[in-house]
N, C-alpha and C. Protein backbone atom coordinates (compact mmCIF):
# COMPACT_ATOMS: atom_id res chain seq x y z
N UNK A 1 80.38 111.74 114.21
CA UNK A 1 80.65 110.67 113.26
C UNK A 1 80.65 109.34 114.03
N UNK A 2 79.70 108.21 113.21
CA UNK A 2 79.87 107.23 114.23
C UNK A 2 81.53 106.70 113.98
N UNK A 3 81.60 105.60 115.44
CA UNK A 3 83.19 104.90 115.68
C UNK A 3 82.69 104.06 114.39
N UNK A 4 83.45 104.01 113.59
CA UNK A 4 83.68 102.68 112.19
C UNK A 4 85.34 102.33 112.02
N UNK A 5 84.92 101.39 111.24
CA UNK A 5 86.39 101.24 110.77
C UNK A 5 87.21 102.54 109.57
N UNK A 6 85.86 102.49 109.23
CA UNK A 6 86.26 103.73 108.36
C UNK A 6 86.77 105.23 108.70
N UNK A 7 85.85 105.23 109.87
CA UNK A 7 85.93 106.51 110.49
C UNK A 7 87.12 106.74 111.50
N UNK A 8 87.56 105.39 111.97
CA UNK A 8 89.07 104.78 112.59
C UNK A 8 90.14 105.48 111.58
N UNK A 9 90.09 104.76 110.52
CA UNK A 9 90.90 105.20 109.51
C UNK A 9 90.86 106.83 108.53
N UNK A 10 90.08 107.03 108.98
CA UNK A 10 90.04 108.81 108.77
C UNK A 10 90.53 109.76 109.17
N UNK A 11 90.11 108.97 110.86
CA UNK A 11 91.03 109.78 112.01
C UNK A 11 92.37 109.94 112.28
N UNK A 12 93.36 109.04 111.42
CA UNK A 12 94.49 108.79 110.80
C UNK A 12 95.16 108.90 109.84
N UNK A 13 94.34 109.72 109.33
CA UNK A 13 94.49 109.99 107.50
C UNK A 13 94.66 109.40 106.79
N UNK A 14 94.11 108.40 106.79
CA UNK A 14 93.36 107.19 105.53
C UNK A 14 92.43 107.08 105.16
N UNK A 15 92.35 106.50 103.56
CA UNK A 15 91.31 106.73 103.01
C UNK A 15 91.52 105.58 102.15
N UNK A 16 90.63 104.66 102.41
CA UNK A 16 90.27 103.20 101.43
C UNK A 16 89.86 103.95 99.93
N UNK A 17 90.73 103.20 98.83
CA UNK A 17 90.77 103.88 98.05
C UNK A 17 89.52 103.07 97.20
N UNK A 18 89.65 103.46 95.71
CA UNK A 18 88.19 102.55 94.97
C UNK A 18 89.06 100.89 94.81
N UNK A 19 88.36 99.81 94.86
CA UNK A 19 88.97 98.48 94.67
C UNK A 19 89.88 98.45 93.65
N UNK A 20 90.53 97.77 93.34
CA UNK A 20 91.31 97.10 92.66
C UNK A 20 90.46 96.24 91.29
N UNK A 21 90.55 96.62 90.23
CA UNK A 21 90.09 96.10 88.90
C UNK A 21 90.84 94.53 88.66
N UNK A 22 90.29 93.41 88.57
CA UNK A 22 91.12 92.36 88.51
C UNK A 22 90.69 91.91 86.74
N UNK A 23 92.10 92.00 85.95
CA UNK A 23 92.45 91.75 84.89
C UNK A 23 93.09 90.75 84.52
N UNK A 24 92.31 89.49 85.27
CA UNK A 24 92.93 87.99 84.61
C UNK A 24 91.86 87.04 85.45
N UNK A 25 92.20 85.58 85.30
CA UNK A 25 91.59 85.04 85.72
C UNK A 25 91.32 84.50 86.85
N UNK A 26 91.25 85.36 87.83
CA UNK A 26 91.11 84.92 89.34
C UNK A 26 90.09 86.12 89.71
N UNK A 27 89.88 85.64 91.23
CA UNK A 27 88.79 86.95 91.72
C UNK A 27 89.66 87.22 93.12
N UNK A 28 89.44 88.58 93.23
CA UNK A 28 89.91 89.06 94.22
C UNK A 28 89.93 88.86 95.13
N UNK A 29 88.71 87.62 95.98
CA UNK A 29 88.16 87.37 97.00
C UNK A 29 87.22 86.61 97.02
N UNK A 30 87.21 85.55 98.16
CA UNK A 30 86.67 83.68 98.08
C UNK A 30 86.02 83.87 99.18
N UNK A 31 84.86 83.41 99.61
CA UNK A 31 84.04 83.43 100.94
C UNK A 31 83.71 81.91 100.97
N UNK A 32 84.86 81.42 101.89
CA UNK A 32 84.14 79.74 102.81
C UNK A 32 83.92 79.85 103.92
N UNK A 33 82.31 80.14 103.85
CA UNK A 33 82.17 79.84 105.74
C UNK A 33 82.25 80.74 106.42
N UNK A 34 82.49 80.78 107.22
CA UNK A 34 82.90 82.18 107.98
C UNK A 34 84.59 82.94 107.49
N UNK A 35 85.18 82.48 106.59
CA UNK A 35 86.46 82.78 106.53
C UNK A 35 86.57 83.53 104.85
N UNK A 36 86.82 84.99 104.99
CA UNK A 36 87.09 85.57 103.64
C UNK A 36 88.78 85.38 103.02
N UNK A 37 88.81 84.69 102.21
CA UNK A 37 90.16 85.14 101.67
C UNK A 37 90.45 85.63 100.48
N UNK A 38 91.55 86.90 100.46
CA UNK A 38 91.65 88.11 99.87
C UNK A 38 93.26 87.52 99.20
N UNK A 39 93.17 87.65 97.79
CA UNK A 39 94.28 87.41 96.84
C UNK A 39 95.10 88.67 97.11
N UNK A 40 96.34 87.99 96.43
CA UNK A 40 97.52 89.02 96.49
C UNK A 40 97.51 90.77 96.18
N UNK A 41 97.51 91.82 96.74
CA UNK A 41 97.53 92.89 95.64
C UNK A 41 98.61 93.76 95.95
N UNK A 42 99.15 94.33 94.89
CA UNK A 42 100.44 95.08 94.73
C UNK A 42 99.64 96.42 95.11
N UNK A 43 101.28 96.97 95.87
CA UNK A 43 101.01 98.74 96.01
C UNK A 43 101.43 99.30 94.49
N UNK A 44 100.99 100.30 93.81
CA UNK A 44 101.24 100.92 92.79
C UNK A 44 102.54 102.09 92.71
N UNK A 45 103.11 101.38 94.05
CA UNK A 45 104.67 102.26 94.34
C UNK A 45 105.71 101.15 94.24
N UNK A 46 107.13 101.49 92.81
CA UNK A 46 107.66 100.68 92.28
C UNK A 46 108.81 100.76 93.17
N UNK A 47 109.52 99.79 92.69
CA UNK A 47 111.19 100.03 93.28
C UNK A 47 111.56 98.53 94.21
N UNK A 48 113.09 98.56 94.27
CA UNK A 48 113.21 97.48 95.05
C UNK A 48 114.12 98.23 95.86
N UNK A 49 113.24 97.61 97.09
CA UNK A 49 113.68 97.73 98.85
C UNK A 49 114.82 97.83 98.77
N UNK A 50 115.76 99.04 99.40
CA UNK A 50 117.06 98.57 99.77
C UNK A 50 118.28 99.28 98.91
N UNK A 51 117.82 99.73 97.85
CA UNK A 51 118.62 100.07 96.95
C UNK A 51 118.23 101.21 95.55
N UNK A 52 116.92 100.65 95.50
CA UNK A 52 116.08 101.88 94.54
C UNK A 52 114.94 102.67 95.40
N UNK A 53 114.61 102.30 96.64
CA UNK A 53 114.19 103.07 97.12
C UNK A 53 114.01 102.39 98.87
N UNK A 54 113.79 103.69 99.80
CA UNK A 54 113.91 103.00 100.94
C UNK A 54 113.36 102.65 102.22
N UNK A 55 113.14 102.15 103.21
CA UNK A 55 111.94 101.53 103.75
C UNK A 55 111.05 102.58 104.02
N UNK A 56 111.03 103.64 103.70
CA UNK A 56 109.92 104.24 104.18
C UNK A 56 108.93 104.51 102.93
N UNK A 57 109.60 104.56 101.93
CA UNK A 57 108.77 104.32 100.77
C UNK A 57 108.08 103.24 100.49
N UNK A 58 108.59 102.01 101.03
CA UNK A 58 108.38 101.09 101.36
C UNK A 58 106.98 100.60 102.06
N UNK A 59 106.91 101.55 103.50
CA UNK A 59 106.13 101.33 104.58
C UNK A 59 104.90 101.94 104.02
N UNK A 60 104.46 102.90 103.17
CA UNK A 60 104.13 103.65 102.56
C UNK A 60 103.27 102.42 101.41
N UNK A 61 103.87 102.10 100.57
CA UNK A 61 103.22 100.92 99.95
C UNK A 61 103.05 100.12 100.50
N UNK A 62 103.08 99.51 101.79
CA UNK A 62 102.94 98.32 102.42
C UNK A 62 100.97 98.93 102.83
N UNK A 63 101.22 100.15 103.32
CA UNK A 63 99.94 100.75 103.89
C UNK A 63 98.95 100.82 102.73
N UNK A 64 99.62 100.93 101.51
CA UNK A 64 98.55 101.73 100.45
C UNK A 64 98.00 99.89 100.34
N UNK A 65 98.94 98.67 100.29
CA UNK A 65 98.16 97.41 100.03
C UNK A 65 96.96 97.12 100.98
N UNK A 66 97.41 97.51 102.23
CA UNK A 66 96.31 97.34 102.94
C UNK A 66 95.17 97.77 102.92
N UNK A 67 95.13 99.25 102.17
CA UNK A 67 94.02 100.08 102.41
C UNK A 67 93.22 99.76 101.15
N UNK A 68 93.73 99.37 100.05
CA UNK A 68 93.33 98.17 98.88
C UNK A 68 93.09 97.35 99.32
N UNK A 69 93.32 96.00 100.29
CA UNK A 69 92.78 95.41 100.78
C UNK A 69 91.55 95.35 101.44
N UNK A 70 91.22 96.32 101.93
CA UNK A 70 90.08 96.65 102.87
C UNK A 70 89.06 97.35 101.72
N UNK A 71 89.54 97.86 100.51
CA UNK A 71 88.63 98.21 99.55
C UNK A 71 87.75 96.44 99.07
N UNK A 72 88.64 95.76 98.69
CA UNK A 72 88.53 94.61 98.29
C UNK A 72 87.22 93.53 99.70
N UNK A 73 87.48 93.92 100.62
CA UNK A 73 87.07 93.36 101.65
C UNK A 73 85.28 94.30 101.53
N UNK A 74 85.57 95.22 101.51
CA UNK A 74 84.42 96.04 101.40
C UNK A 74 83.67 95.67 100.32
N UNK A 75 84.19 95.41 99.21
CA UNK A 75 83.44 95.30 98.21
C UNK A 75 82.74 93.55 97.91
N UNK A 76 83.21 92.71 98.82
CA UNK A 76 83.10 91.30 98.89
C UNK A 76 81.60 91.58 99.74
N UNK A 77 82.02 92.03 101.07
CA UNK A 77 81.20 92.20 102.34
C UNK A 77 79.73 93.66 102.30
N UNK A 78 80.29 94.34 101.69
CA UNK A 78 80.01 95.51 102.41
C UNK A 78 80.35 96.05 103.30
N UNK A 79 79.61 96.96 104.38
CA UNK A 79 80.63 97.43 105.25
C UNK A 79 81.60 96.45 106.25
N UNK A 80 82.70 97.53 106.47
CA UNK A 80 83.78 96.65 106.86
C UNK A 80 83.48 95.98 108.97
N UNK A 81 82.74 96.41 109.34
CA UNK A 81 82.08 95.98 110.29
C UNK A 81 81.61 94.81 110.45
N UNK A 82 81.04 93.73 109.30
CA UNK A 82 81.29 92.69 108.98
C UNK A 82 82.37 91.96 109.34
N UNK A 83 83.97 92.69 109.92
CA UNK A 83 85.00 91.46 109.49
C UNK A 83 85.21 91.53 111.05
N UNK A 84 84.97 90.23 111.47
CA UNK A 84 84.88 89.58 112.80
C UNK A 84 86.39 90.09 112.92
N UNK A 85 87.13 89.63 112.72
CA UNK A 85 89.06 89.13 112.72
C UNK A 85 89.96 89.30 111.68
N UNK A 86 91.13 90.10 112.11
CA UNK A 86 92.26 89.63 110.91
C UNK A 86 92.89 88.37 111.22
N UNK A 87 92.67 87.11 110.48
CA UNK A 87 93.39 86.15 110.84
C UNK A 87 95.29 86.20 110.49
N UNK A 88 95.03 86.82 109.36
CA UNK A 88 96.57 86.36 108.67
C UNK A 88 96.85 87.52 107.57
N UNK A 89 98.16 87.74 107.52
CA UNK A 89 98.46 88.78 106.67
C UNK A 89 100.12 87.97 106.27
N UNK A 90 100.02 87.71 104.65
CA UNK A 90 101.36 87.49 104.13
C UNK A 90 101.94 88.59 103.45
N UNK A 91 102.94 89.17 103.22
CA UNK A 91 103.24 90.23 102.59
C UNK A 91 104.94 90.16 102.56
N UNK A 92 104.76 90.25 100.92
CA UNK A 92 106.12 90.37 100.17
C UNK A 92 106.73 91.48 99.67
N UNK A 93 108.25 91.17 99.86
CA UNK A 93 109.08 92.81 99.85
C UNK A 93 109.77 92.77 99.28
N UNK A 94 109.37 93.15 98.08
CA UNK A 94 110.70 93.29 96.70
C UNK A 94 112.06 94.17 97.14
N UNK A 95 113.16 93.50 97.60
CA UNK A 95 114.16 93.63 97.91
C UNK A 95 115.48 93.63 97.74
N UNK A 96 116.83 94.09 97.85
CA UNK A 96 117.78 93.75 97.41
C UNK A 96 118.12 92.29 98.53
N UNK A 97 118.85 91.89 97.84
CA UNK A 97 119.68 90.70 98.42
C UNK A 97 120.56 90.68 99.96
N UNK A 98 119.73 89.95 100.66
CA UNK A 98 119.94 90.34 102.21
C UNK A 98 119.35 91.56 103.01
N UNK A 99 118.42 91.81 102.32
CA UNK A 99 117.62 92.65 102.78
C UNK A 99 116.53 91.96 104.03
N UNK A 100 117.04 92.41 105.25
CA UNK A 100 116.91 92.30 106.60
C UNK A 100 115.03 92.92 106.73
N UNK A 101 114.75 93.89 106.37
CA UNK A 101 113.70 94.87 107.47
C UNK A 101 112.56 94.65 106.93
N UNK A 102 112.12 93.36 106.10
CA UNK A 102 110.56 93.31 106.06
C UNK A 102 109.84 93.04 107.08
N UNK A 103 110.24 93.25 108.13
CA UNK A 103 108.99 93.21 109.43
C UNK A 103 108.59 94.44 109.34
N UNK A 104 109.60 95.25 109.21
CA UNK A 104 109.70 96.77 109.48
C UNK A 104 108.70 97.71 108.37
N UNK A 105 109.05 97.24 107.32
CA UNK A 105 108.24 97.42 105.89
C UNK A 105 106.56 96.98 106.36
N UNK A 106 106.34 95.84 106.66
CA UNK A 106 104.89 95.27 106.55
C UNK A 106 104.42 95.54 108.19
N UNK A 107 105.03 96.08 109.45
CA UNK A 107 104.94 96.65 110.28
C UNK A 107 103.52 97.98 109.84
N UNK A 108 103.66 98.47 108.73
CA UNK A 108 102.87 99.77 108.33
C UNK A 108 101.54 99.05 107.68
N UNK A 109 101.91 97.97 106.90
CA UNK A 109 100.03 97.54 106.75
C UNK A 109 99.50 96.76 108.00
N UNK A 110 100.13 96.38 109.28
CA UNK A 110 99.48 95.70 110.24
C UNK A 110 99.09 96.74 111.21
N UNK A 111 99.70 98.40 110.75
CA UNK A 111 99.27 99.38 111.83
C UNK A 111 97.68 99.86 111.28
N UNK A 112 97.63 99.59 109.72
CA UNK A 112 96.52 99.98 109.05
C UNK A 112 95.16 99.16 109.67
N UNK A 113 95.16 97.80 109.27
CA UNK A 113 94.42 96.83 110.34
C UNK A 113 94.03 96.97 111.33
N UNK A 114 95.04 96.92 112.20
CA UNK A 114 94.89 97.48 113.82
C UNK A 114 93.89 99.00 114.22
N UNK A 115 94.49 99.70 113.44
CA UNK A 115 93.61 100.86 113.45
C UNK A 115 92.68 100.61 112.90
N UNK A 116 92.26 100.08 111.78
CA UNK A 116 90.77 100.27 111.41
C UNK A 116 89.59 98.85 112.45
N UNK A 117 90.35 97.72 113.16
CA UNK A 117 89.65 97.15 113.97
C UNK A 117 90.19 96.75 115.56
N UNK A 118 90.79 97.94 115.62
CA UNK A 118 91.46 97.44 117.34
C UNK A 118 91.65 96.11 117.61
N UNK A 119 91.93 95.08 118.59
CA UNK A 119 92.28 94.07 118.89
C UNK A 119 91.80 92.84 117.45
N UNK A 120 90.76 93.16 117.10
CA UNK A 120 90.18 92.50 116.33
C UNK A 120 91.02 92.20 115.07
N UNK A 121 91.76 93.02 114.87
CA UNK A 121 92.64 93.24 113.39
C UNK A 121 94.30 93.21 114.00
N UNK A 122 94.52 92.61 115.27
CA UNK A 122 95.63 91.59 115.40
C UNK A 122 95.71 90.48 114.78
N UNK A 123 96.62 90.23 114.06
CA UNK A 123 97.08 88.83 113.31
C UNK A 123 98.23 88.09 113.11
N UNK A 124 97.91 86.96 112.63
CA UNK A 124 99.60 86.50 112.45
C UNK A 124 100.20 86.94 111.17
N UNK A 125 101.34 86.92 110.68
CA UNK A 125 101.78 87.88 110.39
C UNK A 125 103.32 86.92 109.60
N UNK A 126 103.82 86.78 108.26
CA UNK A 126 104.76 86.56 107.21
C UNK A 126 104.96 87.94 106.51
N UNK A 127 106.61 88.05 106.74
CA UNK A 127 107.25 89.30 105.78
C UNK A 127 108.10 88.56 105.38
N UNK A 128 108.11 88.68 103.97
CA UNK A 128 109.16 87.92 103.04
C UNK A 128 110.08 88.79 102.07
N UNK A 129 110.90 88.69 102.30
CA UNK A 129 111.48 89.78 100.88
C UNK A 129 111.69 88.62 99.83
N UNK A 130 111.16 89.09 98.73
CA UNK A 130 111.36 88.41 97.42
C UNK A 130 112.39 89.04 96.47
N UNK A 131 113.33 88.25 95.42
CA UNK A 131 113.67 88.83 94.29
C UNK A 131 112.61 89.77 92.92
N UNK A 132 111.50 89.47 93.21
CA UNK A 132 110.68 90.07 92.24
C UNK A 132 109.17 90.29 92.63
N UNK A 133 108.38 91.40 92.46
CA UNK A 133 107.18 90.93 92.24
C UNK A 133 106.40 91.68 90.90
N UNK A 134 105.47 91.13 90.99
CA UNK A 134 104.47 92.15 89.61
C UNK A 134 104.74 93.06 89.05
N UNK A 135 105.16 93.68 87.89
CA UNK A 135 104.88 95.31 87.28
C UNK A 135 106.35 95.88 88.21
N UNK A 136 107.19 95.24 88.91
CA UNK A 136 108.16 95.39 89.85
C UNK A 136 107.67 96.74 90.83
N UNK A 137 106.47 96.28 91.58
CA UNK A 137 105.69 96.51 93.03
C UNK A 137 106.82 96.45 93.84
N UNK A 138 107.03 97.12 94.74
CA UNK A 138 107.63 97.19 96.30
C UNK A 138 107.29 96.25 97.23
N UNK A 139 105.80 96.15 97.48
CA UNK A 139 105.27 95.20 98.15
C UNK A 139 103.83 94.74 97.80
N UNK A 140 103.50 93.50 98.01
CA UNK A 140 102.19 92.72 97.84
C UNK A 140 102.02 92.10 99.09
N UNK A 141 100.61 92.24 99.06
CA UNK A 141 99.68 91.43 100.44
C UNK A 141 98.66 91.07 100.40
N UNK A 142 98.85 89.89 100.76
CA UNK A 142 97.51 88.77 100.86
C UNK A 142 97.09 88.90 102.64
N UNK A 143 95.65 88.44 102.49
CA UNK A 143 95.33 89.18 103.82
C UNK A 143 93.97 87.72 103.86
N UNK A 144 94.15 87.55 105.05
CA UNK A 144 92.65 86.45 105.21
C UNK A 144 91.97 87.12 106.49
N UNK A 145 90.41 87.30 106.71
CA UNK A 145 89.76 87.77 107.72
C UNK A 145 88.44 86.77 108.11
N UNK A 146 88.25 86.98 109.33
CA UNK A 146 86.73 86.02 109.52
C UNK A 146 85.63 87.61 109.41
N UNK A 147 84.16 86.32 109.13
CA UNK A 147 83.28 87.05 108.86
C UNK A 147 82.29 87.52 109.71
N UNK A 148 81.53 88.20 110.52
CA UNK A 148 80.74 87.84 111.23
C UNK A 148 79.68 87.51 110.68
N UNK A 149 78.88 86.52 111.76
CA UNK A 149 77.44 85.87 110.71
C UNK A 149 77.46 85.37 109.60
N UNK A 150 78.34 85.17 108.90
CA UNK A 150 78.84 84.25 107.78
C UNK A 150 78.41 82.47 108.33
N UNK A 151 77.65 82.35 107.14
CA UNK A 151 77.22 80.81 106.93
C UNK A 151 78.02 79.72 106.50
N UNK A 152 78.33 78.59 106.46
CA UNK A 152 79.15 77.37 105.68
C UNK A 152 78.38 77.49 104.21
């Protein structure tokens, strides 16, 4: 099997799932230049951090956003070999109040990254716990990557 990102993430037992259907008025994903940026998307695992359910359920949806992410990236790009860099990853953690461990939580979609592009899919990196998000999601992540060979 060739080395891919895909095949990275196989070897780990992941599996980029089918994209994300976007049901309003935005698009999933903006290409300026060499720089892709990828809108918010919720894991489809509910609960708030801390109290209805707990970080590992957590870490768990933090991974499933990512691997939606990279569907989303795929489907902008094509293959994911295309993405020069992870520049930036924001990611929010529906939480109880004083809830400490969203590094810890979004720790699991930056291992997803990393694995599917070694050094390349190091980034900087916002964990926020929020009072709320979407459909009351666990966690959401916005993710920005460079492109390779991407034009202005």
């Amino acid at each position: 099997m060739p080395d891919t990102p895909r095949s990275r993430l196989a070897a780990a037992g992941w599996a980029i799932p089918e994209p994300y259907v976007v049901r309003s008025q935005y698009v999933p994903t903006r290409l300026h230049g060499d720089v892709l940026y990828c809108a918010g998307l919720t894991s489809p695992r509910l609960g708030r951090v801390g109290d209805e359910v707990d970080v590992e359920y957590a870490r768990a949806a933090a991974r499933q956003c990512a691997l939606l992410q990279l569907a989303a990236i795929e489907q902008a790009l094509g293959p994911l070999d295309q993405v020069a860099s992870v520049l930036r990853l924001t990611g929010y953690v529906y939480a109880q109040p004083g809830f400490a461990q969203s590094p810890q939580v979004l720790d699991a979609a930056s291992e997803v990254f990393v694995t599917a592009f070694g050094a390349a899919g190091r980034h900087v990196r916002s964990a926020v716990a929020v009072a709320g998000l979407p459909g009351g999601a666990s966690v959401e992540l916005e993710v920005i990557v460079t492109v390779a060979g991407a034009g202005s």
